[in-house]
N, C-alpha and C. Protein backbone atom coordinates (compact mmCIF):
# COMPACT_ATOMS: atom_id res chain seq x y z
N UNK A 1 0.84 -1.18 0.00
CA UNK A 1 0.00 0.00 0.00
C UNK A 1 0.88 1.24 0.00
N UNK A 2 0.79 2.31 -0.97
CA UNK A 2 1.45 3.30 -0.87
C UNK A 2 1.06 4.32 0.02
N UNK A 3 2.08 4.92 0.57
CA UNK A 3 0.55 6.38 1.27
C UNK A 3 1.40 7.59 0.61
N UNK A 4 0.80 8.33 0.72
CA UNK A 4 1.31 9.82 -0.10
C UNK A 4 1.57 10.72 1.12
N UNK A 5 2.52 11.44 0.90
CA UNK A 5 2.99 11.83 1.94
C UNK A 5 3.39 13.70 1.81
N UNK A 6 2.54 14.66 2.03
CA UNK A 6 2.87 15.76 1.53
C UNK A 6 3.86 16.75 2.46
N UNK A 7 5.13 17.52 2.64
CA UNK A 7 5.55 18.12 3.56
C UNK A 7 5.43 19.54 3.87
N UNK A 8 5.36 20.11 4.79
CA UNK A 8 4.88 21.37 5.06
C UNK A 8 5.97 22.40 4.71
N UNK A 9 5.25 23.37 3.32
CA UNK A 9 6.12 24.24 3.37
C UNK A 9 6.15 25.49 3.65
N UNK A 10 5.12 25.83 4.31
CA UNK A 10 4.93 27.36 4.90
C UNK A 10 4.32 27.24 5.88
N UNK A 11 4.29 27.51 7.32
CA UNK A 11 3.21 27.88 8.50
C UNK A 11 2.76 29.45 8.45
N UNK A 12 1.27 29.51 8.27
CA UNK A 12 1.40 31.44 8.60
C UNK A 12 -0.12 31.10 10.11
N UNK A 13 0.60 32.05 11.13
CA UNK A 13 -0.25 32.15 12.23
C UNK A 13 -0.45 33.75 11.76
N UNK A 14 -1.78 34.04 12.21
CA UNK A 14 -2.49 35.58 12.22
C UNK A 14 -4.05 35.37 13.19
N UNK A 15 -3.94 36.88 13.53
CA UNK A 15 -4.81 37.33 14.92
C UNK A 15 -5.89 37.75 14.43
N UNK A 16 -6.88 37.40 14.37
CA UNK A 16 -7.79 38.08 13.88
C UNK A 16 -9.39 39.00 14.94
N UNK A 17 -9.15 39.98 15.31
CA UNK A 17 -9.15 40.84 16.05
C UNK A 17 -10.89 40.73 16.64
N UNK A 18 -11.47 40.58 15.28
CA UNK A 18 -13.33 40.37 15.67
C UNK A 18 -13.35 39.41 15.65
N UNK A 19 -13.13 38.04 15.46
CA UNK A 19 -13.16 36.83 15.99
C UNK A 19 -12.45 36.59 17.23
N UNK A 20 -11.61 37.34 17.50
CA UNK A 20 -10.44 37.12 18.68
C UNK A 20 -10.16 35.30 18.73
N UNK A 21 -9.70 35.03 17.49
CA UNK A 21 -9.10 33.83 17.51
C UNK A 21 -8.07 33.78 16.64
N UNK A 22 -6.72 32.65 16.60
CA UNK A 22 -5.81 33.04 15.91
C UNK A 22 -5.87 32.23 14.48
N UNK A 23 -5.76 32.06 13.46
CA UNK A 23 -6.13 31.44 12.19
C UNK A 23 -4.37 30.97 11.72
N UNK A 24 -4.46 29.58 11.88
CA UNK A 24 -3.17 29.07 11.81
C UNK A 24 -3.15 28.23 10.08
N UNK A 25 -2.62 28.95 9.39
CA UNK A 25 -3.01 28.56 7.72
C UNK A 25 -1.44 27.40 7.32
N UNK A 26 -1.67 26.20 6.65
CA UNK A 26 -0.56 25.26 6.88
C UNK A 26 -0.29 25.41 5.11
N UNK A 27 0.44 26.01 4.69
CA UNK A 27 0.98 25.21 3.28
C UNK A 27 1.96 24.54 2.97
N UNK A 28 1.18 23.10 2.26
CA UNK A 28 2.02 22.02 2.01
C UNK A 28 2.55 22.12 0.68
N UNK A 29 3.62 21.19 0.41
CA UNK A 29 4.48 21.26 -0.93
C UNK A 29 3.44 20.91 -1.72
N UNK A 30 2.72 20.28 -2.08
CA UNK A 30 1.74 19.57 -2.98
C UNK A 30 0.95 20.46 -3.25
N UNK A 31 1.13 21.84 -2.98
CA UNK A 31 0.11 23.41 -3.40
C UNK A 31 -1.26 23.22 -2.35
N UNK A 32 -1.79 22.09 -1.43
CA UNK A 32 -2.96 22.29 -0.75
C UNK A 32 -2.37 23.20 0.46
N UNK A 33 -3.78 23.34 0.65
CA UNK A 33 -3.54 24.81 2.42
C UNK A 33 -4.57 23.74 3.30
N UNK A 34 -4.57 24.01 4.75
CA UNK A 34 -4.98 23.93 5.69
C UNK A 34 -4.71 24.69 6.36
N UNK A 35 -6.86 24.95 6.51
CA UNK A 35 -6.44 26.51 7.73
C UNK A 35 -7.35 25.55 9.12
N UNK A 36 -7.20 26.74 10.58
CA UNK A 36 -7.24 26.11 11.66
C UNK A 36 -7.59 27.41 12.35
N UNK A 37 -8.74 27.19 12.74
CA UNK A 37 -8.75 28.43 13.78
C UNK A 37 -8.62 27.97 15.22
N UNK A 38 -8.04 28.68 16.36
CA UNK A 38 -7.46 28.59 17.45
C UNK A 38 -8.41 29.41 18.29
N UNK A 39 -9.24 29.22 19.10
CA UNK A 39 -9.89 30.07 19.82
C UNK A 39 -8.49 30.44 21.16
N UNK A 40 -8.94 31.39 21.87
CA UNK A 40 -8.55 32.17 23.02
C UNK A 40 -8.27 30.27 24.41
N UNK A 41 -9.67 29.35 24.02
CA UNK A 41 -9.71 28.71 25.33
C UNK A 41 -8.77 27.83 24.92
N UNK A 42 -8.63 27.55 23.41
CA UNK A 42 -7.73 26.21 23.28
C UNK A 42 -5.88 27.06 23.22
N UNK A 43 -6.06 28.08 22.71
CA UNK A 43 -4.64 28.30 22.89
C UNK A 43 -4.27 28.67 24.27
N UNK A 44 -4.71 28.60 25.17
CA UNK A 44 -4.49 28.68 26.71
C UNK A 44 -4.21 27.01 27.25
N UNK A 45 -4.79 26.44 26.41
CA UNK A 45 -4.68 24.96 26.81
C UNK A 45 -3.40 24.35 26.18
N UNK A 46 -3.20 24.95 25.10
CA UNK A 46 -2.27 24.79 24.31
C UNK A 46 -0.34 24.88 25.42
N UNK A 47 -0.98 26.70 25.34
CA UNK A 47 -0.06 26.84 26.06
C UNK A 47 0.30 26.17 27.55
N UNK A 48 -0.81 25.92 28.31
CA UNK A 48 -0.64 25.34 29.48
C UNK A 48 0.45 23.88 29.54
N UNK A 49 0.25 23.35 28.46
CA UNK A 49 0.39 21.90 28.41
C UNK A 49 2.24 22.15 27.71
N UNK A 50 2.56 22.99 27.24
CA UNK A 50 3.94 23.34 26.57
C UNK A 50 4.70 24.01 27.69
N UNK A 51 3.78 25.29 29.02
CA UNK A 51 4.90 25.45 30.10
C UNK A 51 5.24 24.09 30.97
N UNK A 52 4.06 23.11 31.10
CA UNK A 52 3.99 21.55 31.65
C UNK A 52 5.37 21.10 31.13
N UNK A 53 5.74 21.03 29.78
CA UNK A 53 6.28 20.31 29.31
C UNK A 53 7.78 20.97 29.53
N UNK A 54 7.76 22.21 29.82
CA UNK A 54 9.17 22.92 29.85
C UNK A 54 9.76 22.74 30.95
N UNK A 55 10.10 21.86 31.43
CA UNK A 55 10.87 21.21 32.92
C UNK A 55 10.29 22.05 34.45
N UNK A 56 8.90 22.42 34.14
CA UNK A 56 8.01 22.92 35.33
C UNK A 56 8.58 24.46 35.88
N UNK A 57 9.20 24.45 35.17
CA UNK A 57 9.92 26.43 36.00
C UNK A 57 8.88 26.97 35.43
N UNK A 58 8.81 28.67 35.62
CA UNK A 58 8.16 29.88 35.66
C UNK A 58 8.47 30.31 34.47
N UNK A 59 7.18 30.43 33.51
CA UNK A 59 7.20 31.02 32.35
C UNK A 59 7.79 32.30 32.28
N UNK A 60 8.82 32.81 31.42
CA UNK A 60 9.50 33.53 31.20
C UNK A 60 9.18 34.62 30.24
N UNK A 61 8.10 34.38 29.17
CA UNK A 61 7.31 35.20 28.39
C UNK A 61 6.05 34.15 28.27
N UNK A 62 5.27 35.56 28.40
CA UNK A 62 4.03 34.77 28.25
C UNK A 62 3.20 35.94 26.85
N UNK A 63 2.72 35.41 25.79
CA UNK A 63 1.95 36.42 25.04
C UNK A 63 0.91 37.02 25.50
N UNK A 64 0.83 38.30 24.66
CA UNK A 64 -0.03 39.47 25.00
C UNK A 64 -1.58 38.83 24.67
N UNK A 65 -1.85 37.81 23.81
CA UNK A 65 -2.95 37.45 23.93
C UNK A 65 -4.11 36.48 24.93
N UNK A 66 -3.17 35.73 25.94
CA UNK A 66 -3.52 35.03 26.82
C UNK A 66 -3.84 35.26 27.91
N UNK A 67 -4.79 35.72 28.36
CA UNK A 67 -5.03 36.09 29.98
C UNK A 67 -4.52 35.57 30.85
N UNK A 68 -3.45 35.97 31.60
CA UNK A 68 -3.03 35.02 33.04
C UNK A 68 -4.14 34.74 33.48
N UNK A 69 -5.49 34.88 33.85
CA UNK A 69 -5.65 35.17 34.55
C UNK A 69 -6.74 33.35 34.45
């Protein structure tokens, strides 16, 4: 069985201000796109799970879009 295998050749992330979500657009070598929108709750989750993963110290920058709170 063959599988086809396409590789990513561009990532573009952008903010989009009246949705307040971030639109993460994937282009692959094979000319297709995949886009992805990121709400506010999942990129908090996102991020939560990546300071988890950073040997548990104190985030050192945190983006302007994420509420500490």
């Amino acid at each position: 069985m063959t599988q086809l295998v396409s590789s990513i050749e561009q990532l573009n992330l952008g903010y989009n201000r009246h949705e307040d979500r971030l639109l993460m657009r994937i282009g692959m070598r094979d000319q297709s796109e995949m886009s992805l929108w990121i709400s506010r709750r999942i990129c908090k989750v996102i991020w939560s799970q990546l300071q988890t993963i950073k040997d548990g110290s104190t985030p050192i920058y945190q983006p302007s879009f994420i509420d500490p709170s």
